[in-house]
N, C-alpha and C. Protein backbone atom coordinates (compact mmCIF):
# COMPACT_ATOMS: atom_id res chain seq x y z
N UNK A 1 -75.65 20.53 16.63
CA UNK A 1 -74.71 21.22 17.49
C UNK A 1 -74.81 20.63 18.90
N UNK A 2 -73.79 19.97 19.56
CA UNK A 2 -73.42 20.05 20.62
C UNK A 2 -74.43 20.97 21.75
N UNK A 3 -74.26 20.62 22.81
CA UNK A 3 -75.53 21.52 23.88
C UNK A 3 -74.27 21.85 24.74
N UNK A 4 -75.23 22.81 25.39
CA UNK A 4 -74.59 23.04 27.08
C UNK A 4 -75.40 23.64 28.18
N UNK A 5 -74.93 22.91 29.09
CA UNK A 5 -75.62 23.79 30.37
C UNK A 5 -75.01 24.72 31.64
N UNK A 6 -75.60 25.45 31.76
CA UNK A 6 -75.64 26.24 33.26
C UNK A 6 -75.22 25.19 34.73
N UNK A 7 -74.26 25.44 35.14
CA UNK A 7 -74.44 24.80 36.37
C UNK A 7 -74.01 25.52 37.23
N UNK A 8 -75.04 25.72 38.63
CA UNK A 8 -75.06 26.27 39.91
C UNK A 8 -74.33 26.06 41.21
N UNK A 9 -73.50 26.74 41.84
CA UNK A 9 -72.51 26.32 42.69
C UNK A 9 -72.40 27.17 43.63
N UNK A 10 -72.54 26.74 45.22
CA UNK A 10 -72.89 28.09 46.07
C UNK A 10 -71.07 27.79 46.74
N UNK A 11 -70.87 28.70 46.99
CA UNK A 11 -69.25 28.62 48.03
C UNK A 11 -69.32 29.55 49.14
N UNK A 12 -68.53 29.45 50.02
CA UNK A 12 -68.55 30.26 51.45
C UNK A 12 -68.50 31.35 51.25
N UNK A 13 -67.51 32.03 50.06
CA UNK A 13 -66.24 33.02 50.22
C UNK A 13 -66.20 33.28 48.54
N UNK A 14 -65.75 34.61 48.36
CA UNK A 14 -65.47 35.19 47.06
C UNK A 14 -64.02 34.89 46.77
N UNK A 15 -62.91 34.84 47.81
CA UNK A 15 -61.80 33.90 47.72
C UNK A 15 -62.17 32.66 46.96
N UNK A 16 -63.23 32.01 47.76
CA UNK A 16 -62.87 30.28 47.33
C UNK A 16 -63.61 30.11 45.97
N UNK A 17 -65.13 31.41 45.73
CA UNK A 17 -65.28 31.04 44.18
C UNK A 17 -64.32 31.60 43.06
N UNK A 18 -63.33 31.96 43.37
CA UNK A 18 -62.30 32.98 42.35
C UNK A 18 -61.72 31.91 42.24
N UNK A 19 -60.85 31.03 43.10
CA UNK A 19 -60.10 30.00 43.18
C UNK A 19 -60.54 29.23 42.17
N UNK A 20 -62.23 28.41 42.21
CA UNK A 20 -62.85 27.48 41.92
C UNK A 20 -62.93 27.62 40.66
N UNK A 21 -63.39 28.90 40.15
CA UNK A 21 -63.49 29.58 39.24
C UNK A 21 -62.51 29.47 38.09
N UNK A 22 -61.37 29.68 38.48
CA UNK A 22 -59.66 29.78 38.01
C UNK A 22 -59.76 28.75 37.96
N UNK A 23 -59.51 27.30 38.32
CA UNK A 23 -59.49 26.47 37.89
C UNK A 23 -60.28 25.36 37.10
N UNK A 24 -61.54 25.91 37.40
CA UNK A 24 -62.21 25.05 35.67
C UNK A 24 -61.89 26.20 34.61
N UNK A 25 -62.06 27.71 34.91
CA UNK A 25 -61.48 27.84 33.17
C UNK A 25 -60.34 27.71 32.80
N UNK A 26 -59.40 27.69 33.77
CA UNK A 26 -57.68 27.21 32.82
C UNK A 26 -57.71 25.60 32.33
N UNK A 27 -58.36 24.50 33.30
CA UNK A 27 -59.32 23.36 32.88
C UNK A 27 -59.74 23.48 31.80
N UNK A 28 -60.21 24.46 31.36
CA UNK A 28 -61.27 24.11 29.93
C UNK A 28 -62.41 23.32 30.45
N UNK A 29 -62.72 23.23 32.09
CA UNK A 29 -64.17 22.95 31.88
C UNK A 29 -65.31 23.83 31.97
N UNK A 30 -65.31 24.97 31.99
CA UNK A 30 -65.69 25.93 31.92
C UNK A 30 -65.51 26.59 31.01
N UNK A 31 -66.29 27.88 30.51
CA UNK A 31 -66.15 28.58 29.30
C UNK A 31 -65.95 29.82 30.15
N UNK A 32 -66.64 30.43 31.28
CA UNK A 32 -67.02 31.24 32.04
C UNK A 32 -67.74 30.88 33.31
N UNK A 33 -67.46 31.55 34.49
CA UNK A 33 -68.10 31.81 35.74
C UNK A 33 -68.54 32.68 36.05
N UNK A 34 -69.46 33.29 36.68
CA UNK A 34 -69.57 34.72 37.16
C UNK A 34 -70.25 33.85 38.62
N UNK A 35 -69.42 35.00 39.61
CA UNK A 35 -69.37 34.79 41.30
C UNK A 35 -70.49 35.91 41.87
N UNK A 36 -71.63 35.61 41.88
CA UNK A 36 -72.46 36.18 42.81
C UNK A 36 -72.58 36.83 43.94
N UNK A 37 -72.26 37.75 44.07
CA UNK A 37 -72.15 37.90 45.86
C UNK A 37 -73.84 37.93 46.16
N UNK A 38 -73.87 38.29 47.57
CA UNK A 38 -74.54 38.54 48.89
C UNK A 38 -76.32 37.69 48.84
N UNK A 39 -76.03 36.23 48.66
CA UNK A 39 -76.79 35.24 49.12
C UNK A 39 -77.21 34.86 50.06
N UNK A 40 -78.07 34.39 50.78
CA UNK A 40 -78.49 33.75 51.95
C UNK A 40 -79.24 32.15 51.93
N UNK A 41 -78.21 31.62 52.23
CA UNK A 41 -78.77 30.70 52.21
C UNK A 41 -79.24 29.68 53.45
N UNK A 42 -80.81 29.27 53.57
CA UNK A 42 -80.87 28.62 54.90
C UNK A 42 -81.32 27.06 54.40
N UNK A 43 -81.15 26.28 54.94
CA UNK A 43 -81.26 24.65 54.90
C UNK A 43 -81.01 24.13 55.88
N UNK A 44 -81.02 22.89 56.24
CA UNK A 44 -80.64 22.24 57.30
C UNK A 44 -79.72 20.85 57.10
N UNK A 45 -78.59 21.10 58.14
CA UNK A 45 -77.77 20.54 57.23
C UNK A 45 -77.22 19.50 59.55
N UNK A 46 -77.39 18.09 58.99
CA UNK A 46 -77.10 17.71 60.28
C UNK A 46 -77.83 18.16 61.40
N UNK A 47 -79.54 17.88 61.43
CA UNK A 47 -80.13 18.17 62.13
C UNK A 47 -80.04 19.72 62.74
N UNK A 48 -79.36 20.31 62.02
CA UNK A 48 -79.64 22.08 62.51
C UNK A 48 -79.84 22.82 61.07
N UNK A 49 -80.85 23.83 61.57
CA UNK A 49 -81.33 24.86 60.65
C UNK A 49 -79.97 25.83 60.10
N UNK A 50 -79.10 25.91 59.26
CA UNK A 50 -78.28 26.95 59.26
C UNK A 50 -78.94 28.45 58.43
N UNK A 51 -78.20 29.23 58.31
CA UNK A 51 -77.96 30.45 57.95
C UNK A 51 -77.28 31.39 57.49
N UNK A 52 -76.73 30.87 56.37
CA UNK A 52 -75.36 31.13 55.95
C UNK A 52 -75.27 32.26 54.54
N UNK A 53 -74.28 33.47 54.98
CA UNK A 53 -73.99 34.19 53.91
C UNK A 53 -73.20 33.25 52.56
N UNK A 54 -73.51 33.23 51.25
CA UNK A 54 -72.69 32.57 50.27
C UNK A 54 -72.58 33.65 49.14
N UNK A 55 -71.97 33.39 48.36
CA UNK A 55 -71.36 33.18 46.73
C UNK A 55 -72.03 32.33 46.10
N UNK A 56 -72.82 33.09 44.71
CA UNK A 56 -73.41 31.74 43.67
C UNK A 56 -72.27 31.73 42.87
N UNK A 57 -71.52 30.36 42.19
CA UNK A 57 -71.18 30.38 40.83
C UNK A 57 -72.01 30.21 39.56
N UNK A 58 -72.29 30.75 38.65
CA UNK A 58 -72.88 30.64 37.27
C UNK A 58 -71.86 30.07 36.41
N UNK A 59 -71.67 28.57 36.36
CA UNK A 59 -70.61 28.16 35.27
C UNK A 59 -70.92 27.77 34.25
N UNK A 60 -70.97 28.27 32.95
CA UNK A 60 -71.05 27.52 31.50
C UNK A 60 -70.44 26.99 31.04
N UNK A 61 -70.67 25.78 30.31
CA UNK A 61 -69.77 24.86 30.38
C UNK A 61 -70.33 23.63 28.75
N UNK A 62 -69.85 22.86 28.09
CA UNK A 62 -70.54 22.15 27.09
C UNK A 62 -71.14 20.66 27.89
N UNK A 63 -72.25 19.96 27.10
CA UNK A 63 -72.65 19.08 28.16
C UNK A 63 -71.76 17.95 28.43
N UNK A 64 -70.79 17.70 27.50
CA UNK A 64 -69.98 16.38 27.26
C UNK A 64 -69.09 16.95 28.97
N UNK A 65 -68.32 18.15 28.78
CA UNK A 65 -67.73 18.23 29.92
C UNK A 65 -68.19 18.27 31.74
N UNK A 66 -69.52 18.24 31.78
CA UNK A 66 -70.08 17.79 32.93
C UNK A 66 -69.72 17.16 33.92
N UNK A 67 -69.69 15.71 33.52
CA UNK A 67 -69.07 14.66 34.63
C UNK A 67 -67.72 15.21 34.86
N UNK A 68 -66.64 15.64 34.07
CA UNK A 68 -65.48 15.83 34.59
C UNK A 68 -65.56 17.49 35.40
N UNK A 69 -66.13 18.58 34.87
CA UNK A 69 -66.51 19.48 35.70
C UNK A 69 -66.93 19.35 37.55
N UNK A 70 -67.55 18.16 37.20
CA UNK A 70 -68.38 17.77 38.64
C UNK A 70 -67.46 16.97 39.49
N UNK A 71 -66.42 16.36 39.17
CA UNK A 71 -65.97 15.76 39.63
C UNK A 71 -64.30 16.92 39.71
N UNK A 72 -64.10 17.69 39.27
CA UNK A 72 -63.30 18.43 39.74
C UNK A 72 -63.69 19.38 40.74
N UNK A 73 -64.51 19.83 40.62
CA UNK A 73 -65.58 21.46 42.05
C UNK A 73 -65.76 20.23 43.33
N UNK A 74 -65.90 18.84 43.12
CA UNK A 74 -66.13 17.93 44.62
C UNK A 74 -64.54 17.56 45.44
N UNK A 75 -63.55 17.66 44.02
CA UNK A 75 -61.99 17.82 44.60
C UNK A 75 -61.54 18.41 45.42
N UNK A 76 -61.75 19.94 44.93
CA UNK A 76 -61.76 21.08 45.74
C UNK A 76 -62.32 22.00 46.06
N UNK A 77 -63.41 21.80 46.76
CA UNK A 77 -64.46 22.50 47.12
C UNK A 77 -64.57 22.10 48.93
N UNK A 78 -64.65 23.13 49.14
CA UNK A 78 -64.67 22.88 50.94
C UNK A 78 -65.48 22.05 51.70
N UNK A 79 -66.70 22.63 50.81
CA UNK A 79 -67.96 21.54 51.70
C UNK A 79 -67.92 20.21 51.30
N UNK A 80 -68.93 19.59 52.58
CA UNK A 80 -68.87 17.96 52.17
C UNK A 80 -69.24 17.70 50.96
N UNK A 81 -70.73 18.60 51.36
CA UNK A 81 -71.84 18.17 50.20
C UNK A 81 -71.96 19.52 48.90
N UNK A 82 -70.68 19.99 48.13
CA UNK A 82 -71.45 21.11 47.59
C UNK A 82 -72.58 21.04 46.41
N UNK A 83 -72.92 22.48 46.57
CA UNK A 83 -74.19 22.26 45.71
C UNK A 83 -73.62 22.20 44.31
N UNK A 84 -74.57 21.78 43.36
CA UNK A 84 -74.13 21.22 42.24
C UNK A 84 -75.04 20.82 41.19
N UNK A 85 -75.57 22.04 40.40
CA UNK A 85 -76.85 21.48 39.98
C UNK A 85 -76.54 21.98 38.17
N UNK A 86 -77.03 21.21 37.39
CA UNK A 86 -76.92 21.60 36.03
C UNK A 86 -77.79 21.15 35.66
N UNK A 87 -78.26 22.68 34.69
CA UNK A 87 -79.95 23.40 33.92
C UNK A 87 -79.55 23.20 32.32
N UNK A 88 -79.76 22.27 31.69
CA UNK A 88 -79.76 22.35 30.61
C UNK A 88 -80.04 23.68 29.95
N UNK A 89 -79.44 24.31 28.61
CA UNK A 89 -80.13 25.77 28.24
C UNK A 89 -80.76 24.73 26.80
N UNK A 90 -81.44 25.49 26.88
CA UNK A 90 -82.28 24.94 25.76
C UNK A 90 -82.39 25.81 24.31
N UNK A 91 -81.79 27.27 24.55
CA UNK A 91 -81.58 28.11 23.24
C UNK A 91 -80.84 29.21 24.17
N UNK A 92 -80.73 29.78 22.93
CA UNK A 92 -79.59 31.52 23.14
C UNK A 92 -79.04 31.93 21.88
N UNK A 93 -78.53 32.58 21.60
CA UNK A 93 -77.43 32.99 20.74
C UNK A 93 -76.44 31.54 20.50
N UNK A 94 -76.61 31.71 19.29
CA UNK A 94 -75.58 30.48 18.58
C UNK A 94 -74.24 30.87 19.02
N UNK A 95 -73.76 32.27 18.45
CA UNK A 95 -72.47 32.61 18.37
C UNK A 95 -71.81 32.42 19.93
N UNK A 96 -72.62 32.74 20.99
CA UNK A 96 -72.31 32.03 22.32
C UNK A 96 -72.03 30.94 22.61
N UNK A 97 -73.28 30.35 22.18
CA UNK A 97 -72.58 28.81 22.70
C UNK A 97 -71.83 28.09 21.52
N UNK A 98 -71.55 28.34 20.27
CA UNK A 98 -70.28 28.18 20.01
C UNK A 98 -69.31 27.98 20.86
N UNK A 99 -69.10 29.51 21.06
CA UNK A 99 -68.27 29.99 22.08
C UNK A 99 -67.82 29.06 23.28
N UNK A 100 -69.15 28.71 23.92
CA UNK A 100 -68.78 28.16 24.87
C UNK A 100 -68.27 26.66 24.36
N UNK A 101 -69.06 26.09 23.44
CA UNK A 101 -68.49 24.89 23.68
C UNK A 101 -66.68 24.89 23.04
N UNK A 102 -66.11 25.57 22.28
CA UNK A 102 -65.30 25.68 21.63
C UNK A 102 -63.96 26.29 22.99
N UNK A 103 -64.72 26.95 23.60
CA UNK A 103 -63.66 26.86 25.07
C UNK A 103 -63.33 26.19 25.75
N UNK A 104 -64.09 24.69 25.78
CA UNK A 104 -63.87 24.23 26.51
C UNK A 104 -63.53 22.57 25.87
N UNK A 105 -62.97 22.78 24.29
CA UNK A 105 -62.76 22.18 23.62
C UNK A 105 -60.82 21.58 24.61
N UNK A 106 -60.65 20.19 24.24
CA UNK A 106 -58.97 20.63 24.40
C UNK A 106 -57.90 21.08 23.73
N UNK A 107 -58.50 21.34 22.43
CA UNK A 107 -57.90 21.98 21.87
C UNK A 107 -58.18 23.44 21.83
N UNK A 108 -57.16 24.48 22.04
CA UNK A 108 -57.26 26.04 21.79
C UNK A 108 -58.35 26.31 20.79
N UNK A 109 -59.53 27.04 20.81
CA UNK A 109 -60.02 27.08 20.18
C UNK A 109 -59.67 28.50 19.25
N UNK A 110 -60.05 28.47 17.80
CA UNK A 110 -59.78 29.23 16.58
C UNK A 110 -60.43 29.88 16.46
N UNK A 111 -60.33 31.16 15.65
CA UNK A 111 -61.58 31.81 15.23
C UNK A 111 -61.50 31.58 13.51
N UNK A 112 -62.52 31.55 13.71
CA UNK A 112 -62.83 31.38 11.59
C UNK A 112 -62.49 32.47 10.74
């Protein structure tokens, strides 16, 4: 079976992860997102310390669709640099990641 992973995505705004969101799953690169609220995130970004309220995205996704996932959230995504990290899952429920990978198939996926 096919794998998939988790990938992590912080955004400014619950606007811009709904947006982001909406468009990998009508994409099909996504199976699902869920938008995190009330983060803090500090780093330093251009020689200053910031401090910034964010949004996590949680996107599942199959591993084949990755590179094109990643290269759509850097399209339109506000920041220069967004974050962008994918966790291989290594088990779960079958009938899930079925699921997921079969969503994000290009073809409509069926049920049996």
């Amino acid at each position: 079976m096919a794998g998939i992973s988790v990938i992590l995505c912080t955004v400014p705004s619950h606007q811009v992860g709904t947006d982001i969101a909406g468009t990998l799953v009508t994409k099909r690169l996504a199976a699902c997102v869920n938008i995190m609220p009330g983060l803090t995130s500090i780093y330093e970004w251009e020689g200053k310390l910031e401090n910034e309220a964010e949004f996590l995205l949680i996107v599942k996704t199959s591993d084949d669709r990755i590179p094109d996932l990643v290269r759509k959230i850097e399209e339109i995504h506000p920041y220069d640099v967004p974050e962008i990290i994918a966790l291989p899952v290594n088990s779960g429920s079958e009938p899930y990641i079925k699921w997921v990978i079969n969503s994000v198939n290009d073809e409509p996926a069926t049920e049996a």
